[in-house]
Protein backbone atom coordinates (compact mmCIF):
# COMPACT_ATOMS: atom_id res chain seq x y z
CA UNK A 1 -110.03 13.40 -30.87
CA UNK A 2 -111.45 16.32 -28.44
CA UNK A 3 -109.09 18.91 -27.56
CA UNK A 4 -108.07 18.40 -24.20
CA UNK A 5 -106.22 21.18 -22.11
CA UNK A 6 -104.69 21.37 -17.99
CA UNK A 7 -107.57 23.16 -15.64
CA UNK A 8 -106.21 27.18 -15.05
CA UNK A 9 -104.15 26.11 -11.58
CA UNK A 10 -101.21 24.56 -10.99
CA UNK A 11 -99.80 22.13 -8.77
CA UNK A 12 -97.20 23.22 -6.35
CA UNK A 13 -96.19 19.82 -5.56
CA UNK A 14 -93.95 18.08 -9.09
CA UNK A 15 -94.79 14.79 -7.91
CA UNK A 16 -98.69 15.36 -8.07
CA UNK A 17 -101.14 13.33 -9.62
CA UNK A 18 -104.53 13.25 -10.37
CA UNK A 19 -107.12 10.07 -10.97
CA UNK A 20 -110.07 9.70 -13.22
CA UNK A 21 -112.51 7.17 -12.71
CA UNK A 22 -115.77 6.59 -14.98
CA UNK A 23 -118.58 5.09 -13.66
CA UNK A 24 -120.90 3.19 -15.34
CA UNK A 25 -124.02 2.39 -12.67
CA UNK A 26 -120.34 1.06 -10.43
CA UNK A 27 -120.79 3.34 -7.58
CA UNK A 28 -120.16 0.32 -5.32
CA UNK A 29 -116.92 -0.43 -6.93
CA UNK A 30 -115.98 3.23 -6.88
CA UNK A 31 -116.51 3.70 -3.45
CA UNK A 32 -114.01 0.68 -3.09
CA UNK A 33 -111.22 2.23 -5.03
CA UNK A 34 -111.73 5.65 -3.72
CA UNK A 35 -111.34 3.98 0.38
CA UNK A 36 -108.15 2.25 -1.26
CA UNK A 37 -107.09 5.50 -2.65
CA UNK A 38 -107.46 6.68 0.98
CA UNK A 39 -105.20 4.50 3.03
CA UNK A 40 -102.26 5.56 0.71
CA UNK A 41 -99.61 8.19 2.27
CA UNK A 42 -101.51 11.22 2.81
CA UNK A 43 -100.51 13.21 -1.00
CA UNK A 44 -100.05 10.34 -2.62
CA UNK A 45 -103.27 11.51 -4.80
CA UNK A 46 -103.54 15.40 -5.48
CA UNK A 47 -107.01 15.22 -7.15
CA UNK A 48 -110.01 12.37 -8.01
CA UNK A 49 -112.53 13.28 -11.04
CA UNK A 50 -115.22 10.88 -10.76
CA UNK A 51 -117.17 10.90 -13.85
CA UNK A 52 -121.34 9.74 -13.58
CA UNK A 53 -121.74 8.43 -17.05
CA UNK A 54 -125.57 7.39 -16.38
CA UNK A 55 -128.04 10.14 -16.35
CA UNK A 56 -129.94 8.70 -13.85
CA UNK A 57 -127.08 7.70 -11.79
CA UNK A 58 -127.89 9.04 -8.40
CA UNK A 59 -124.45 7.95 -6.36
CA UNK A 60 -122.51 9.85 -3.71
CA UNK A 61 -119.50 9.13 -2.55
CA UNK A 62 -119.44 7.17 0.59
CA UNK A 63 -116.84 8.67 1.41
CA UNK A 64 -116.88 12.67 1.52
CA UNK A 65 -113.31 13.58 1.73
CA UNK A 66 -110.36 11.95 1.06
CA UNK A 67 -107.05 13.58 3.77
CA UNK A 68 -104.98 15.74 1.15
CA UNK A 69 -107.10 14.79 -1.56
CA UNK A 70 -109.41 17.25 -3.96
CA UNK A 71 -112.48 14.79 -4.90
CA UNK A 72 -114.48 16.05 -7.84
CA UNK A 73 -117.89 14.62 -9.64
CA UNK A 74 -118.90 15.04 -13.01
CA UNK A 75 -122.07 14.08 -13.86
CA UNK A 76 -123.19 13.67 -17.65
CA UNK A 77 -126.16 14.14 -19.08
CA UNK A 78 -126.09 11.56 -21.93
CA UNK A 79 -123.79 8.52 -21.70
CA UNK A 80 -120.12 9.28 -23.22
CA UNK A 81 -117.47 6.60 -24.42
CA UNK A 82 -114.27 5.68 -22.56
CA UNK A 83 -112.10 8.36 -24.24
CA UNK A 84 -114.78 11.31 -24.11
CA UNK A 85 -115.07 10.77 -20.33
CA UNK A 86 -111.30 10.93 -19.40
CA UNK A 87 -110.29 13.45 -21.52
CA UNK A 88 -113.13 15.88 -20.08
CA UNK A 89 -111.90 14.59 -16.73
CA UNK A 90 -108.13 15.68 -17.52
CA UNK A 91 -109.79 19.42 -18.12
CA UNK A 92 -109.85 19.33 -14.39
CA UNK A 93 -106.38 17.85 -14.16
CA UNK A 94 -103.18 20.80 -12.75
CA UNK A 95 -101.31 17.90 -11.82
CA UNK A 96 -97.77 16.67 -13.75
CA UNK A 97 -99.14 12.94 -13.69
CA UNK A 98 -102.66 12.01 -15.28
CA UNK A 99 -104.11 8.48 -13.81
CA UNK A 100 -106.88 6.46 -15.83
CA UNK A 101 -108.00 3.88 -13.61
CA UNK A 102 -110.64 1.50 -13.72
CA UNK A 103 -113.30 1.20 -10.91
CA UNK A 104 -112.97 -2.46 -10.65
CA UNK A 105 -109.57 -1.65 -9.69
CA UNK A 106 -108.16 -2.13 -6.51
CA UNK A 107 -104.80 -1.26 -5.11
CA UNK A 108 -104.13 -3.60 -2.60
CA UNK A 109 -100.61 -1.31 -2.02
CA UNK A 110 -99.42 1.72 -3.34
CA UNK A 111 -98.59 1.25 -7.35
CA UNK A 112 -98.15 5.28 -7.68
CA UNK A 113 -94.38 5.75 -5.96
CA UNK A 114 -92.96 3.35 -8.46
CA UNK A 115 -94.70 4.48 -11.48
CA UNK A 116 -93.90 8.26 -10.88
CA UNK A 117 -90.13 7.40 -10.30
CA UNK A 118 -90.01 5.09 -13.96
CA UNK A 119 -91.35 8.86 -15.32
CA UNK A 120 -89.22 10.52 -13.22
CA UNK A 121 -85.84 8.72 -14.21
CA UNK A 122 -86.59 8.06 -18.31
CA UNK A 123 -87.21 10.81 -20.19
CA UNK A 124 -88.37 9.24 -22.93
CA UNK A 125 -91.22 7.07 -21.39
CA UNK A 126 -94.03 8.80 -21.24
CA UNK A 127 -96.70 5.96 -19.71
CA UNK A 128 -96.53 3.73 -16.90
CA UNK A 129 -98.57 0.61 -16.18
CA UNK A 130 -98.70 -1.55 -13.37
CA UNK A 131 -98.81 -5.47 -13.14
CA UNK A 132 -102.22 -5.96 -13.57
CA UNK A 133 -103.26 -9.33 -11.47
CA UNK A 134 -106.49 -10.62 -11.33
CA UNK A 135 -108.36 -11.61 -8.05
CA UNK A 136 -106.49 -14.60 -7.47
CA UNK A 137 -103.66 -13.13 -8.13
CA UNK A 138 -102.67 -14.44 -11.40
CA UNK A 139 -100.96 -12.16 -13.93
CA UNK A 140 -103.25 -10.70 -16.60
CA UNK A 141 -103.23 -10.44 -20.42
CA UNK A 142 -102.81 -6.28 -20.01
CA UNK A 143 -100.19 -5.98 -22.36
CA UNK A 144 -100.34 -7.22 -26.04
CA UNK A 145 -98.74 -6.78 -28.99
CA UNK A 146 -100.54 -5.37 -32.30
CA UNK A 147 -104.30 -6.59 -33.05
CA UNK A 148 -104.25 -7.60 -36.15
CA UNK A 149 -107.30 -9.38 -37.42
CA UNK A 150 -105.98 -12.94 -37.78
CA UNK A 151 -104.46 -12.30 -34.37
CA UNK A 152 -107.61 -11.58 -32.96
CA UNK A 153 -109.59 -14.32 -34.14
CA UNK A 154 -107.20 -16.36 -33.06
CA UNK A 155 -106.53 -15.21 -29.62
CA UNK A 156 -110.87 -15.51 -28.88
CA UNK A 157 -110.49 -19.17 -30.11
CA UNK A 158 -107.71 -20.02 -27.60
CA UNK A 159 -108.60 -21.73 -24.90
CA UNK A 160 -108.63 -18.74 -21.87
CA UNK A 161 -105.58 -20.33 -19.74
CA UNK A 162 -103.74 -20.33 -22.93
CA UNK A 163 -103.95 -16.16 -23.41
CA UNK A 164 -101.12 -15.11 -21.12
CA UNK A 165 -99.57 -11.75 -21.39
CA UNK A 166 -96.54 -10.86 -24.31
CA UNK A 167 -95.78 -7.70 -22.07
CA UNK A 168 -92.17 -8.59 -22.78
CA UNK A 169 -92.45 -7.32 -26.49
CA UNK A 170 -96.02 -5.48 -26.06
CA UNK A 171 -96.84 -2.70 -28.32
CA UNK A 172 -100.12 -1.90 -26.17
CA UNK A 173 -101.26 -1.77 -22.93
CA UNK A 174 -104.72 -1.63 -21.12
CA UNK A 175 -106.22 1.53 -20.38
CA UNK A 176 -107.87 -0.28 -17.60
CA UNK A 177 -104.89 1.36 -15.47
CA UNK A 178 -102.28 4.00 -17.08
CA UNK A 179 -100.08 6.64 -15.49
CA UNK A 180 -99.21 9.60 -18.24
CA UNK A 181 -96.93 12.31 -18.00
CA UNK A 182 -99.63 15.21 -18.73
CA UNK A 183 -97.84 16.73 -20.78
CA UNK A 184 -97.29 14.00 -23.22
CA UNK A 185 -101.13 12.87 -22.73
CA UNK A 186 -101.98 16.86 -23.87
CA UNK A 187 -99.47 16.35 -26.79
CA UNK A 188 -101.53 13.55 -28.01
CA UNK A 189 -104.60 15.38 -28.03
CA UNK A 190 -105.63 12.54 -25.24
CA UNK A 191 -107.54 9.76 -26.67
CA UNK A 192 -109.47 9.47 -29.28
CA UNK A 193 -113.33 9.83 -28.74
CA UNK A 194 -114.20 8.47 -31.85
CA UNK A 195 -113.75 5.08 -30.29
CA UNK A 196 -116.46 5.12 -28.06
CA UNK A 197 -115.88 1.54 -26.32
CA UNK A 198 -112.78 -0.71 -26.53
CA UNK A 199 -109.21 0.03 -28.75
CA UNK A 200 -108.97 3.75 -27.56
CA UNK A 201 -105.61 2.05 -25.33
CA UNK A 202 -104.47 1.04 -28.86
CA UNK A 203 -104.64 3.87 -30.46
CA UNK A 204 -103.09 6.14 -28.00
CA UNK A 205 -100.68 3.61 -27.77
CA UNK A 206 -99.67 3.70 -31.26
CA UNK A 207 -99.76 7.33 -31.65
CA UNK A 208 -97.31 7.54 -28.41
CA UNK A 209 -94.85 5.16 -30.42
CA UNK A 210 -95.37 6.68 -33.22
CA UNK A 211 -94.67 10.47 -31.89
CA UNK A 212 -90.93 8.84 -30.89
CA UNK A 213 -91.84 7.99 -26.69
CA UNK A 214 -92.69 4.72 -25.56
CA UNK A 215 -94.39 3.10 -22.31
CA UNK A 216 -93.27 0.84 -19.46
CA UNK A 217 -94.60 -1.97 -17.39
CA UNK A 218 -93.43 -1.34 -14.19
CA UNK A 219 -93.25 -4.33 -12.44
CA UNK A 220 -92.53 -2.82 -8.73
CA UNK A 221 -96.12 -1.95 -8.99
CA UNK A 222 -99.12 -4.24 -8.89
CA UNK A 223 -102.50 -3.96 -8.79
CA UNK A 224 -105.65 -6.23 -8.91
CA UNK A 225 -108.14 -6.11 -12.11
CA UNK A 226 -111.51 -7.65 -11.27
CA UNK A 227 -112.41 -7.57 -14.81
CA UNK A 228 -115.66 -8.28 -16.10
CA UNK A 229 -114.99 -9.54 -19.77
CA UNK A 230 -118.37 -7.72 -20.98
CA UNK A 231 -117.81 -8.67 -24.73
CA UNK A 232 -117.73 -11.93 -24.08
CA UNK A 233 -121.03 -12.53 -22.64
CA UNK A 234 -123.10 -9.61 -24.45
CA UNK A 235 -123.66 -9.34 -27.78
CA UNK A 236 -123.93 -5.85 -27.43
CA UNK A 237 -120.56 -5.51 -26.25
CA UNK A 238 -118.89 -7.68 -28.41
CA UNK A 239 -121.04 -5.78 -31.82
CA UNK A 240 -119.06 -2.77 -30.07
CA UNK A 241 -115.85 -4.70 -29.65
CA UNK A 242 -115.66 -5.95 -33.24
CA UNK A 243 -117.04 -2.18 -34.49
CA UNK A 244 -113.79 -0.38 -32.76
CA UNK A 245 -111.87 -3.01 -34.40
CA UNK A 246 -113.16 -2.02 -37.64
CA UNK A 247 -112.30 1.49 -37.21
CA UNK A 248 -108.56 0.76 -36.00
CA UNK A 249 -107.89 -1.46 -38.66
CA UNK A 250 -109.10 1.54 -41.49
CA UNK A 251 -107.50 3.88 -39.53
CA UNK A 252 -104.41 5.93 -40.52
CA UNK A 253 -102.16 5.11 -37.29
CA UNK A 254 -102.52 1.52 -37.65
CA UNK A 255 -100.99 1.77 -40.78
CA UNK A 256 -98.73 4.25 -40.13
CA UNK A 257 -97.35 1.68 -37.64
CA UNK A 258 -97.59 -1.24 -39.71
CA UNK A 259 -95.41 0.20 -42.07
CA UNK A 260 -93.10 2.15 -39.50
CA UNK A 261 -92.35 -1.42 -38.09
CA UNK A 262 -91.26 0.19 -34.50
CA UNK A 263 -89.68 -2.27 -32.10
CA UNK A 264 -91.60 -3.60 -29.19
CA UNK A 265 -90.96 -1.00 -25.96
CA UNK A 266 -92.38 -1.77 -23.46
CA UNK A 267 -89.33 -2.22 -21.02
CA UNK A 268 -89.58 -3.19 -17.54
């Protein structure tokens, strides 16, 4: 894990919250999210870091300015992995609420009010997720329990409208959209860059659990997930999928939570 730490300012406002988005050659999709991001309530979103994870990535924002919103672009040099790219993006983050979201996201109505209230009202929950849905509106497989390798062998052999979601005794969710209390995300050191594609939302996961907080689906708050299932067209992907799955397995928070045997919580 990098060491991740709040930008120098602070946010006057306790209900702030700040957004990162990575794009990978998505600037189209970004642009979506970030004209969704501005029909919310003037506020609603303190701050977006936009991180360019293609070098030769020339996008702009088609949109300049966002009413009451601080829009920031990184730009990287070299191509970094999920975790490395939003923890550098929460260095620019003076906001009490930390947002990973997706590009292919798209909030069709404001998920953000009920997510900050869940934090607000339960002390001990620490993460927020909405009900991811996919384009045609069907609920998605965004919350899981533990990957365990029969488990995941047999959940690729299923047949797809057979996958469902287990959110009612999940032990992870998708980092495809989370809402963290920053403090707790700085706690955990933020995610962990080893994992440079795919099972970073585990292990954060885990190691929230594990530290004694816990995460909630929030089902007042929906959002759709155009995902794009890249592992299970490209080799390359899935060679990455299977190698993160490799390293979680070996790693010393899966075991720690194998053998701590925590309860499912991931209350609604």
């Amino acid at each position: 894990m990098v060491s991740v730490s709040p930008a120098s300012s602070a946010s006057t406002h306790e209900r702030a919250l700040c957004v990162s988005v990575v794009s990978h050659g998505q600037g189209a999709l970004v642009d979506r999210l970030l004209a969704d991001i501005a029909q919310l309530p003037q506020g609603t979103v303190a701050r977006v870091v936009v991180t360019v994870n293609q070098p030769f990535d020339t996008w702009r924002p088609a949109r300049a300015e966002i009413a009451g919103t601080v829009l920031e672009v990184l730009r990287n040099s070299a191509p970094q992995g999920f975790g490395a790219n939003h923890n550098r993006a929460f260095g620019h983050c003076c906001e009490p609420c930390f947002a990973v979201v997706n590009p292919d996201i798209r909030l069709t109505v404001d998920p953000f009010e009920a997510l900050i209230s869940r934090l607000e009202h339960d002390a001990g929950c620490a993460l927020a997720v909405p009900v991811q849905l996919d384009a045609a509106g069907h609920r998605e497989s965004f919350a899981r329990r533990l990957p365990t390798p029969f488990g995941v062998i047999a959940r690729r052999l299923a047949p797809a409208g057979t996958r469902g979601t287990e959110h009612d005794r999940a032990q992870w969710v998708s980092g495809a959209f989370m809402l963290w209390r920053s403090a707790a995300f700085r706690r955990l050191g933020g995610f962990d860059a080893g994992y440079f594609l795919y099972c970073e939302d585990v292990d954060i996961c885990l190691r929230l659990q594990l530290a004694g907080q816990r995460f909630a689906v929030v089902d007042a708050a929906r959002v759709v997930h155009d995902a794009q299932r890249s592992s299970r067209g490209s080799p390359r992907y899935l060679m990455q999928h299977v190698k993160s799955l490799l390293r979680l397995w070996a790693s010393p928070v899966f075991w720690r939570f194998v053998r701590a045997r925590p309860q499912p919580v991931c209350p609604t």
